[in-house]
PDB file of N, CA and C in Angstrom:
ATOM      1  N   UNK A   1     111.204 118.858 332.814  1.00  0.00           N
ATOM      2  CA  UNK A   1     109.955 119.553 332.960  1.00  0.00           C
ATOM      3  C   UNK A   1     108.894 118.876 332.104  1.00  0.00           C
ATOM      4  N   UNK A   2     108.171 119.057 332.539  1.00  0.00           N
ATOM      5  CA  UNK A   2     106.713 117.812 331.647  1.00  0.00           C
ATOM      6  C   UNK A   2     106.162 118.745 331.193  1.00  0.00           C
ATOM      7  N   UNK A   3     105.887 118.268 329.654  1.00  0.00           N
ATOM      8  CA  UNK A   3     105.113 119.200 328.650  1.00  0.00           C
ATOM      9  C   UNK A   3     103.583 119.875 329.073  1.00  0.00           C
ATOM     10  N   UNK A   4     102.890 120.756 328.287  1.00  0.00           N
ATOM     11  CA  UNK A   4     102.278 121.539 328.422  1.00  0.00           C
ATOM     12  C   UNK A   4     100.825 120.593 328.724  1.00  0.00           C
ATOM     13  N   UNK A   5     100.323 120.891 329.810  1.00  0.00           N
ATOM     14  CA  UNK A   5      98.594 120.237 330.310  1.00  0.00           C
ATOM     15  C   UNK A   5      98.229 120.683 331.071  1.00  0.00           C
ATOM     16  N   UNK A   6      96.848 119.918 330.787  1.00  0.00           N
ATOM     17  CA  UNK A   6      95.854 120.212 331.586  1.00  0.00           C
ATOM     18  C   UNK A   6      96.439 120.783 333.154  1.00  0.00           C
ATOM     19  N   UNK A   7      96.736 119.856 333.512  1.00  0.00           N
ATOM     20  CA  UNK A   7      97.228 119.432 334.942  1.00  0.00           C
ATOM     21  C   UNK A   7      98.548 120.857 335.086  1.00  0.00           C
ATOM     22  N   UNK A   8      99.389 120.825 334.348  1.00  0.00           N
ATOM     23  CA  UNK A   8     100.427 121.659 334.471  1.00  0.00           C
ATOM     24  C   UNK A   8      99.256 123.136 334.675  1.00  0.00           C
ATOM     25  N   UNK A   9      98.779 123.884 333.324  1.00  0.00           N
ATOM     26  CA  UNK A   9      98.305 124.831 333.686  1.00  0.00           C
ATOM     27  C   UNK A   9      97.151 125.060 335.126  1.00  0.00           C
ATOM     28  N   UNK A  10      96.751 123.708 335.515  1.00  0.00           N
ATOM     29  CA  UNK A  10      96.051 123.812 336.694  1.00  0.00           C
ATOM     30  C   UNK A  10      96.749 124.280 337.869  1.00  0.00           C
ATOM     31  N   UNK A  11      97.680 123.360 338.137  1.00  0.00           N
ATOM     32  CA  UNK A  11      98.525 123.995 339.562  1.00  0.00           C
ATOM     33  C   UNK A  11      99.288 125.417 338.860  1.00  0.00           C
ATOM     34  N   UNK A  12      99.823 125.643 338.085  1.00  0.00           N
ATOM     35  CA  UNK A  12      99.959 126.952 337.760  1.00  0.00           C
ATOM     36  C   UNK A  12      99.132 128.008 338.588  1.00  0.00           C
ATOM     37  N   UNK A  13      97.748 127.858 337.841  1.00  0.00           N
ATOM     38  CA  UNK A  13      96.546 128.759 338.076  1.00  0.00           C
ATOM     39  C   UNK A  13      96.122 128.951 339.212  1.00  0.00           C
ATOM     40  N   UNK A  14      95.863 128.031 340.392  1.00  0.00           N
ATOM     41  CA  UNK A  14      95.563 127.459 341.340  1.00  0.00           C
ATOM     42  C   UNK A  14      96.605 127.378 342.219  1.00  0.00           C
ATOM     43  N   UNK A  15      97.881 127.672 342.186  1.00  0.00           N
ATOM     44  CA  UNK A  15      99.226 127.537 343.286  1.00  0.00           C
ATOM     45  C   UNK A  15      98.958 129.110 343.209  1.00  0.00           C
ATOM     46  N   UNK A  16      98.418 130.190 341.969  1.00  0.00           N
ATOM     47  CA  UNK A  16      98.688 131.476 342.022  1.00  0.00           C
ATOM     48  C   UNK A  16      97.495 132.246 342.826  1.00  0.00           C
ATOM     49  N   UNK A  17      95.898 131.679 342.762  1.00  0.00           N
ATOM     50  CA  UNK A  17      95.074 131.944 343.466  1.00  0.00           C
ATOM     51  C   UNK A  17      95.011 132.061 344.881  1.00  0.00           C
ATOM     52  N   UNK A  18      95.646 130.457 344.981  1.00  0.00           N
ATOM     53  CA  UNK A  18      95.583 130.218 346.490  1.00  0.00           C
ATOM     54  C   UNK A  18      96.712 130.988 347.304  1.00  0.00           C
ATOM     55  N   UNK A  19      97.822 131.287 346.661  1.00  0.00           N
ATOM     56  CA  UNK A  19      98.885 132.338 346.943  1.00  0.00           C
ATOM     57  C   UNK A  19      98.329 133.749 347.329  1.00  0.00           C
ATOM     58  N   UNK A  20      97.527 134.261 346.160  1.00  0.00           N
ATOM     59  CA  UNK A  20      97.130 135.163 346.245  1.00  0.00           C
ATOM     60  C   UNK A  20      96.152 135.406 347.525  1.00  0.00           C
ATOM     61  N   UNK A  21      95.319 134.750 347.507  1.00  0.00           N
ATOM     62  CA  UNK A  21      93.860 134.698 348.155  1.00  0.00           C
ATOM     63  C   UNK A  21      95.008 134.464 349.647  1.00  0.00           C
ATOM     64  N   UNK A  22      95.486 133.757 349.820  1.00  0.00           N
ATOM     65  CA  UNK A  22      96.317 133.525 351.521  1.00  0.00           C
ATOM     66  C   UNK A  22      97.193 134.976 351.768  1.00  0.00           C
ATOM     67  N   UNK A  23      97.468 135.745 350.805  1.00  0.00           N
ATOM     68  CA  UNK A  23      98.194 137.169 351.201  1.00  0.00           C
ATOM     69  C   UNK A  23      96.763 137.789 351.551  1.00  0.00           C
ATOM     70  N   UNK A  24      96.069 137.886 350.573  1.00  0.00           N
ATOM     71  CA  UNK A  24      94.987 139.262 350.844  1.00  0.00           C
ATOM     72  C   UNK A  24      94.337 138.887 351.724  1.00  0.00           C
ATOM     73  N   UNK A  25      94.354 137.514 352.305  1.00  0.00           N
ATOM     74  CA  UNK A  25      93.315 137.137 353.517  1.00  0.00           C
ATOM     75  C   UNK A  25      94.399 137.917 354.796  1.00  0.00           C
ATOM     76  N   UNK A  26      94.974 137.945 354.847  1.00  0.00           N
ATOM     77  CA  UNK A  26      95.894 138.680 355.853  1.00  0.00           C
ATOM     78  C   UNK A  26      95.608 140.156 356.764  1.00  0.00           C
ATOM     79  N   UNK A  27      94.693 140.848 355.360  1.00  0.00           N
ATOM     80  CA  UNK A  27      94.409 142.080 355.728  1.00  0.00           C
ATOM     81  C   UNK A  27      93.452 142.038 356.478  1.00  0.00           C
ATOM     82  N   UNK A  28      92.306 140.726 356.274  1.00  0.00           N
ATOM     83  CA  UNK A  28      91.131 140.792 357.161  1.00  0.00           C
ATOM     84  C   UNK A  28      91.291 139.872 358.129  1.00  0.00           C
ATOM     85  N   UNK A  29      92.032 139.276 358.933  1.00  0.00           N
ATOM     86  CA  UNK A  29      92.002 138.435 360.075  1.00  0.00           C
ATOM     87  C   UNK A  29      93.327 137.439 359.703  1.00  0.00           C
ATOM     88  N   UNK A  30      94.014 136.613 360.742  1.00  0.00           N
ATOM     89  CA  UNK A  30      95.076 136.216 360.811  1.00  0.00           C
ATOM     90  C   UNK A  30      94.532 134.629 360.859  1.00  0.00           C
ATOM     91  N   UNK A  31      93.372 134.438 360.271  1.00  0.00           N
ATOM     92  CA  UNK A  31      92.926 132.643 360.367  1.00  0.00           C
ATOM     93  C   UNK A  31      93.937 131.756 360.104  1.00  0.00           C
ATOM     94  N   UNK A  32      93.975 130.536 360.670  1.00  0.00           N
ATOM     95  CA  UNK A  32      94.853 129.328 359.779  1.00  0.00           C
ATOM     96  C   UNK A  32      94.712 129.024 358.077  1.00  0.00           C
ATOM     97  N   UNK A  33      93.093 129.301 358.009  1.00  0.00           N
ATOM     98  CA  UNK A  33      92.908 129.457 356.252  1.00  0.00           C
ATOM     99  C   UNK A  33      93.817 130.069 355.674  1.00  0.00           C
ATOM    100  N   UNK A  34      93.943 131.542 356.057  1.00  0.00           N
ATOM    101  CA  UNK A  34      94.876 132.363 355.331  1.00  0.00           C
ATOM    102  C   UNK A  34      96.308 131.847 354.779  1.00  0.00           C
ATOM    103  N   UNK A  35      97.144 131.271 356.723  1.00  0.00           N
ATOM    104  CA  UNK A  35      98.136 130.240 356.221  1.00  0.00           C
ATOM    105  C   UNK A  35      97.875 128.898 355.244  1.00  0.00           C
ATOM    106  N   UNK A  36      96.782 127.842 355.694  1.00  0.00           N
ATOM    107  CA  UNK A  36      96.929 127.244 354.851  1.00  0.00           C
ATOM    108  C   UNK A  36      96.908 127.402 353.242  1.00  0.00           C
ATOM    109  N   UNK A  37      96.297 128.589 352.998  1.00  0.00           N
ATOM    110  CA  UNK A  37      96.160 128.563 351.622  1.00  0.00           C
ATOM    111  C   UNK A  37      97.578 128.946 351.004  1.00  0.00           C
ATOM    112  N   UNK A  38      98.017 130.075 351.604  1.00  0.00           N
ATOM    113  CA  UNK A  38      99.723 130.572 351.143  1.00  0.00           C
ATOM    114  C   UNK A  38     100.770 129.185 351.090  1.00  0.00           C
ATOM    115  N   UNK A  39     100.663 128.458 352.018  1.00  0.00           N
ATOM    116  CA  UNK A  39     101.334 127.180 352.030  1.00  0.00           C
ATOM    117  C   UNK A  39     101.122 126.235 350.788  1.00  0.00           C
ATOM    118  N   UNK A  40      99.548 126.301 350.429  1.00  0.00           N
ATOM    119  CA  UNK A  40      99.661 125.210 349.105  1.00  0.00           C
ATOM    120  C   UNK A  40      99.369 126.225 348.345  1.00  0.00           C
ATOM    121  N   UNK A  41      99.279 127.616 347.818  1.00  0.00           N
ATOM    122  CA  UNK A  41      99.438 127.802 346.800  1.00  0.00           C
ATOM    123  C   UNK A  41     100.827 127.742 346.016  1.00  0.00           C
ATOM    124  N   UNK A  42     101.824 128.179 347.685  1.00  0.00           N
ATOM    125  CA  UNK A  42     102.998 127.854 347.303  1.00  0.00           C
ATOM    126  C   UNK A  42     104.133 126.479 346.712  1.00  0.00           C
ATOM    127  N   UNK A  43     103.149 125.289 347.386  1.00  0.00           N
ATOM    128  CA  UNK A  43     103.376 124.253 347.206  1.00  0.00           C
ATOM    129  C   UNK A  43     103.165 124.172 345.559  1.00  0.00           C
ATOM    130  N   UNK A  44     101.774 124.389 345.160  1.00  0.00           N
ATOM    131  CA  UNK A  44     101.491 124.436 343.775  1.00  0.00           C
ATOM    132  C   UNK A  44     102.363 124.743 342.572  1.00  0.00           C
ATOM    133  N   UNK A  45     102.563 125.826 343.002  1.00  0.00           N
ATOM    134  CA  UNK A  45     103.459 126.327 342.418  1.00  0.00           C
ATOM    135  C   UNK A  45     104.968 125.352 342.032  1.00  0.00           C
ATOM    136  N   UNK A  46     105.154 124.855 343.261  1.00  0.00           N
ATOM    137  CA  UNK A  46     106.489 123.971 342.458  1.00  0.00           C
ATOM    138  C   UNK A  46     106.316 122.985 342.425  1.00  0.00           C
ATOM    139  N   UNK A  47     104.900 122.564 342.348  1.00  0.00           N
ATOM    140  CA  UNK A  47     104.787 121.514 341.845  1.00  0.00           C
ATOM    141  C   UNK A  47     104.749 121.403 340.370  1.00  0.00           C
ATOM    142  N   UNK A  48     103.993 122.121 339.519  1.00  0.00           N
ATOM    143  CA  UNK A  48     103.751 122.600 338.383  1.00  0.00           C
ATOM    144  C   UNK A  48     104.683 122.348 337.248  1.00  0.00           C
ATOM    145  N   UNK A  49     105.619 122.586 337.642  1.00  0.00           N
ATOM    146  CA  UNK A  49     106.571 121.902 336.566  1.00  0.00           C
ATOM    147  C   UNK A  49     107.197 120.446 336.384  1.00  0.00           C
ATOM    148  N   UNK A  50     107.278 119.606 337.763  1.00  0.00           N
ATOM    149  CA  UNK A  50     107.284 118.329 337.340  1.00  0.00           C
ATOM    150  C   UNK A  50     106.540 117.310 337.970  1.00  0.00           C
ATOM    151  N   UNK A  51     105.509 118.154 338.651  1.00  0.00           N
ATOM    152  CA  UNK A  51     104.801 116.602 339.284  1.00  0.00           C
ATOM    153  C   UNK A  51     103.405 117.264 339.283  1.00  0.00           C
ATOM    154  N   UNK A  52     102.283 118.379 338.123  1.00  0.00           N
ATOM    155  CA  UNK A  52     101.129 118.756 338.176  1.00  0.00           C
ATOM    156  C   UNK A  52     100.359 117.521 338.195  1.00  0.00           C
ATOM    157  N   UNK A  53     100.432 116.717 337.617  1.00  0.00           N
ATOM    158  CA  UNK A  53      99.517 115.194 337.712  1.00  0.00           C
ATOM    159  C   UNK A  53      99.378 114.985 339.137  1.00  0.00           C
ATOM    160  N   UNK A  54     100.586 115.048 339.728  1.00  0.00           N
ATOM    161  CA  UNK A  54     100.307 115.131 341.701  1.00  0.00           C
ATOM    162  C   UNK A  54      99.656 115.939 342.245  1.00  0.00           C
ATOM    163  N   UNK A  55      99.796 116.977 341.860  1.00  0.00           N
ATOM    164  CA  UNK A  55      99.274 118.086 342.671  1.00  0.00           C
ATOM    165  C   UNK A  55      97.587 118.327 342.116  1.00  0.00           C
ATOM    166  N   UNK A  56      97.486 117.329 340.907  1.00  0.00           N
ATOM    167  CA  UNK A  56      95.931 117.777 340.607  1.00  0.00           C
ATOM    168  C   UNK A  56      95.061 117.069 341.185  1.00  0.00           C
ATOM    169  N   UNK A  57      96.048 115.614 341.776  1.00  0.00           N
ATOM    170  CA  UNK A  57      95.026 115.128 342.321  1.00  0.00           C
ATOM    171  C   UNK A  57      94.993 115.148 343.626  1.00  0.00           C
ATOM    172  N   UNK A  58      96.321 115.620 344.310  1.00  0.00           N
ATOM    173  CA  UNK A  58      96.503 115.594 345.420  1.00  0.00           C
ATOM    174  C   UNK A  58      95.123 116.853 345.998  1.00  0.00           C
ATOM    175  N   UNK A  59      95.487 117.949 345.013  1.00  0.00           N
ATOM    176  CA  UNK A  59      94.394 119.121 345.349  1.00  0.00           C
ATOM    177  C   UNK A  59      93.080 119.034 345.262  1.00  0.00           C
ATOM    178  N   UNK A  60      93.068 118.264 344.104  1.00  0.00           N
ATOM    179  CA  UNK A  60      91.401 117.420 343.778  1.00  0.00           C
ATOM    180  C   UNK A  60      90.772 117.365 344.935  1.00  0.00           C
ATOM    181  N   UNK A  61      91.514 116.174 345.441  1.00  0.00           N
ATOM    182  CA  UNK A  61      90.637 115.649 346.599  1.00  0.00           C
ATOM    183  C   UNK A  61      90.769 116.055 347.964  1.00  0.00           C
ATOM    184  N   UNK A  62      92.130 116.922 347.783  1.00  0.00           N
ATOM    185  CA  UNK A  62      91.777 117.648 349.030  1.00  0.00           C
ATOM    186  C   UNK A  62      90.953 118.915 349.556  1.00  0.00           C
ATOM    187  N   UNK A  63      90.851 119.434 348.508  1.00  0.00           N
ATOM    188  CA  UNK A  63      89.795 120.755 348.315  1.00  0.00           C
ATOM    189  C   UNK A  63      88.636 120.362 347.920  1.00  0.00           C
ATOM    190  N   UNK A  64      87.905 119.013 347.409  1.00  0.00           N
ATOM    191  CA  UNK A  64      87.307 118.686 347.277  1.00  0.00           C
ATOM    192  C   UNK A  64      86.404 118.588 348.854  1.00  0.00           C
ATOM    193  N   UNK A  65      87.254 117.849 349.235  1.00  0.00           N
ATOM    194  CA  UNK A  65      87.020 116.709 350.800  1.00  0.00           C
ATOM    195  C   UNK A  65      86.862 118.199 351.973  1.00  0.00           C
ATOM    196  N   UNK A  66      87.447 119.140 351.779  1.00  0.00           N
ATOM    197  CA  UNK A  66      87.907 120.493 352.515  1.00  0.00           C
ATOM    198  C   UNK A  66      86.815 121.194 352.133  1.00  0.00           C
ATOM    199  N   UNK A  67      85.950 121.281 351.002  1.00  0.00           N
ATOM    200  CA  UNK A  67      84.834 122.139 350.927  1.00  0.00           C
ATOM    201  C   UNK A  67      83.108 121.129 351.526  1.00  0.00           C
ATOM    202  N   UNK A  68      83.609 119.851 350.989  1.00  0.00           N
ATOM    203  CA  UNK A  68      81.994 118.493 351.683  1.00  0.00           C
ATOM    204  C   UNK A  68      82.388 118.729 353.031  1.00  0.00           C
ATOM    205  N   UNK A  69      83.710 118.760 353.633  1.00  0.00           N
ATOM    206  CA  UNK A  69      83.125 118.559 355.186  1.00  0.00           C
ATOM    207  C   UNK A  69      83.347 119.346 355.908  1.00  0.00           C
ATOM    208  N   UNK A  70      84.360 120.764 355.884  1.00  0.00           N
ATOM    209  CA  UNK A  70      84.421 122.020 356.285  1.00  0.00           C
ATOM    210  C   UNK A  70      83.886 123.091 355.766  1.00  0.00           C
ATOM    211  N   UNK A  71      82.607 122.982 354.864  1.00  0.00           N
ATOM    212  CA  UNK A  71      82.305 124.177 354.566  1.00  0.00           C
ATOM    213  C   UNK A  71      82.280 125.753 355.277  1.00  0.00           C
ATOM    214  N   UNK A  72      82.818 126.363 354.980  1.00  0.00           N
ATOM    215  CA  UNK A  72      83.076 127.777 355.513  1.00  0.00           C
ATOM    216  C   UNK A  72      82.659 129.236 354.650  1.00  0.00           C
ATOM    217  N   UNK A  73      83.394 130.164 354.866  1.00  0.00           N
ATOM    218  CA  UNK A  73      82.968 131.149 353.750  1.00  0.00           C
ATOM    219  C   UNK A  73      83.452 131.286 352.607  1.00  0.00           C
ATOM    220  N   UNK A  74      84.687 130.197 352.960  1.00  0.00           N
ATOM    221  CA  UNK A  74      85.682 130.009 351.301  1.00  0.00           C
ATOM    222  C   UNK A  74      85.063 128.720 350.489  1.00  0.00           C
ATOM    223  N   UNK A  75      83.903 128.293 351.120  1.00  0.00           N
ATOM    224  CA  UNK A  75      83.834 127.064 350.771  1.00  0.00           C
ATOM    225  C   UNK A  75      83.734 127.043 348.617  1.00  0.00           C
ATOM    226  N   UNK A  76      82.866 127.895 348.716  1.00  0.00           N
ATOM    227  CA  UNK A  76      82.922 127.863 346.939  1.00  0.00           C
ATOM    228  C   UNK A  76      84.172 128.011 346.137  1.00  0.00           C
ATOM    229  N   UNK A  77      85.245 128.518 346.666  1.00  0.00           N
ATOM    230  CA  UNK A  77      86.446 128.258 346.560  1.00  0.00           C
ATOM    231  C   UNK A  77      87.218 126.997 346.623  1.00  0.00           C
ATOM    232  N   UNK A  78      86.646 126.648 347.644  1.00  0.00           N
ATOM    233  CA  UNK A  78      87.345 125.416 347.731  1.00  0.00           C
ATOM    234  C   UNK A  78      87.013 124.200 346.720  1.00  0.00           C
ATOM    235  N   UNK A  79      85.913 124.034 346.560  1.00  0.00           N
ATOM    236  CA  UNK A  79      85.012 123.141 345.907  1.00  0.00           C
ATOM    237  C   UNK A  79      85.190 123.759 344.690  1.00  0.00           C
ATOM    238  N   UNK A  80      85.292 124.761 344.088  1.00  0.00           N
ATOM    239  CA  UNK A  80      86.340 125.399 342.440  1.00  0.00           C
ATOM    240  C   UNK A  80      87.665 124.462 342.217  1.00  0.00           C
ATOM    241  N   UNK A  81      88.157 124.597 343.146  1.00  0.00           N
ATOM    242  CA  UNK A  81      89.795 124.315 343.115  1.00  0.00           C
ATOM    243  C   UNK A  81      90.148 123.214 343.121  1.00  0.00           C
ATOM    244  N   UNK A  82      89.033 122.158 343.955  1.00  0.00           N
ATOM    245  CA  UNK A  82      89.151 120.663 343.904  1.00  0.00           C
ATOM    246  C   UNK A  82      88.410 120.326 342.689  1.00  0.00           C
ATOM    247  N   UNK A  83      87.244 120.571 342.199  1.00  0.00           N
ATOM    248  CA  UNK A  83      86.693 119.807 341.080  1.00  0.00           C
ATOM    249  C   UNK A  83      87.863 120.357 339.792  1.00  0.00           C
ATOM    250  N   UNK A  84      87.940 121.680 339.677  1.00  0.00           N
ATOM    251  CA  UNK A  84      89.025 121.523 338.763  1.00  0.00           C
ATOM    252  C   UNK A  84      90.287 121.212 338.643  1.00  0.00           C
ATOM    253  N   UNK A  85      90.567 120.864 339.580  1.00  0.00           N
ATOM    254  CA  UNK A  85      92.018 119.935 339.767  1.00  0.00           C
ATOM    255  C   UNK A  85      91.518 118.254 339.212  1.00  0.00           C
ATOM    256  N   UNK A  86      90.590 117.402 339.519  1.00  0.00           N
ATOM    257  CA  UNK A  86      90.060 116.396 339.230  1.00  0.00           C
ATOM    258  C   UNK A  86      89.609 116.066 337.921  1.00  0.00           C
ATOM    259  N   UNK A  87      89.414 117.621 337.070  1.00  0.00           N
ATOM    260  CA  UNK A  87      89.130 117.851 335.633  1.00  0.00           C
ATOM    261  C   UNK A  87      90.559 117.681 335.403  1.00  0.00           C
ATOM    262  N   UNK A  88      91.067 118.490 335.505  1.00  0.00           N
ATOM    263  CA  UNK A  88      92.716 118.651 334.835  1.00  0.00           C
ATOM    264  C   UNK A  88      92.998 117.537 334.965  1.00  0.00           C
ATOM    265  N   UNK A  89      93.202 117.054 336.066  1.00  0.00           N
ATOM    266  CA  UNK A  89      93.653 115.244 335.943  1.00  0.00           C
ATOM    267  C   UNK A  89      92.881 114.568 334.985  1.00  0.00           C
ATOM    268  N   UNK A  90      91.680 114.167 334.517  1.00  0.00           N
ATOM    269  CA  UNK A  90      91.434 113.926 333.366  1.00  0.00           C
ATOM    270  C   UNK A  90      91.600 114.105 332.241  1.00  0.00           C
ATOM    271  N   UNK A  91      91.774 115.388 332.414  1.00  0.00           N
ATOM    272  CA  UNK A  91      92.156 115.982 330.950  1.00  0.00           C
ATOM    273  C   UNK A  91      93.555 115.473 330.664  1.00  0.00           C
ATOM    274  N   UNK A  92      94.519 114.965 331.649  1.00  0.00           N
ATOM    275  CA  UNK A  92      95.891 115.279 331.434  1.00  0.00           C
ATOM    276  C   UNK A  92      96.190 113.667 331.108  1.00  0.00           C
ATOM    277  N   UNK A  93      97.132 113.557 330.298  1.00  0.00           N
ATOM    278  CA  UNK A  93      97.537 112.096 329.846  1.00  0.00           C
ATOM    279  C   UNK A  93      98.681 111.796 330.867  1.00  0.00           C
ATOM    280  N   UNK A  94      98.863 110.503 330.872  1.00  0.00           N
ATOM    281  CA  UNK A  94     100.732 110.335 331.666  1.00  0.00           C
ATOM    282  C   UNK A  94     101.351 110.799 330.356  1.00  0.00           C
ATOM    283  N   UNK A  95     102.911 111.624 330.903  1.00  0.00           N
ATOM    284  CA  UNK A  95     103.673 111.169 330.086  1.00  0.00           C
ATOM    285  C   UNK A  95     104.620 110.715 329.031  1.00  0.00           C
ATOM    286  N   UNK A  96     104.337 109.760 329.461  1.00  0.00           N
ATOM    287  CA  UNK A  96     104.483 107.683 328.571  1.00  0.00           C
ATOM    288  C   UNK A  96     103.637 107.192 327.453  1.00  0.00           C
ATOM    289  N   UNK A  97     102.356 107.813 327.746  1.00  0.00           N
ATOM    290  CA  UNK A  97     101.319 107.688 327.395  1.00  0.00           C
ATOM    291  C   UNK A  97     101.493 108.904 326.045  1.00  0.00           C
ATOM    292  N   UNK A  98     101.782 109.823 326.290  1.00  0.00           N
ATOM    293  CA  UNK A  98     101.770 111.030 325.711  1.00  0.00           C
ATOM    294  C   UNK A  98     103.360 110.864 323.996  1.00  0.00           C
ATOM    295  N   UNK A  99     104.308 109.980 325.183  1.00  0.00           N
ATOM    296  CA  UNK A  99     105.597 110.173 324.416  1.00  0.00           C
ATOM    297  C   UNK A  99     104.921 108.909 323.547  1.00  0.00           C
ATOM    298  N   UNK A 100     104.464 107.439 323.526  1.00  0.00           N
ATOM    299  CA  UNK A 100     104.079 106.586 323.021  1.00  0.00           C
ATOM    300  C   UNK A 100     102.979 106.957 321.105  1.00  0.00           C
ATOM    301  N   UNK A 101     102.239 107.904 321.833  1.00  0.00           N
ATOM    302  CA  UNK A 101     100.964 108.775 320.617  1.00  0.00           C
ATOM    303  C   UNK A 101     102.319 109.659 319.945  1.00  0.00           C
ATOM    304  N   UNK A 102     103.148 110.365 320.444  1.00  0.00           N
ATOM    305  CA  UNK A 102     103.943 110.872 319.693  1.00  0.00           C
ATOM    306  C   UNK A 102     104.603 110.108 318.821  1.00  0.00           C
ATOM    307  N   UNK A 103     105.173 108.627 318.669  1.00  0.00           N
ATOM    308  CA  UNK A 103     105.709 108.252 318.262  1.00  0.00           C
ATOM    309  C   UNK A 103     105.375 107.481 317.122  1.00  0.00           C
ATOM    310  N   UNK A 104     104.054 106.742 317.483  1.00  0.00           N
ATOM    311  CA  UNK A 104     103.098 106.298 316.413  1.00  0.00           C
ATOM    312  C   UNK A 104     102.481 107.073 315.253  1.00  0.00           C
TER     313      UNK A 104
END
């Protein structure tokens, strides 16, 4: 399991939103949004413990790219979830990188 970051608490946060937000969209209409979001919040979610560096950027730019060229009514959502996935990836070190500063 990869230590505590940026990136880790992102898909955490963000596998639990988009989880969330894809159940309660359920009550008001049966859109593909609804599924897609339950699908990657769920994805998020296991990603989180050993591959959040993937999933921050994978989400980055896909919620990024999903709010510039599909804007919809989730769009401010979407464009939340990608820029801060793209933060967390910055914020987050490899690592190698991480075990290396520990050692010095």
């Amino acid at each position: 399991m990869e230590p505590p970051s940026p990136a880790r608490l992102y898909a955490t946060v963000a596998g639990a939103v988009l989880f969330l937000v894809g159940l309660l969209g359920f009550f008001a209409d049966l859109s593909w949004l609804n599924f897609f979001h339950l699908a990657s919040g769920a994805l998020a979610l296991l990603l989180a413990g050993r591959a959040s560096r993937l999933c921050a950027l994978l989400f980055g730019l896909a919620y990024t790219g999903l709010a510039i060229f599909a804007f919809d009514s989730d769009g401010w959502l979407h464009l939340a979830i990608g820029v801060a996935g793209l933060a967390a990836l910055a914020g987050s070190s490899e690592p190698r990188a991480q075990a290396a500063r520990q050692r010095a």
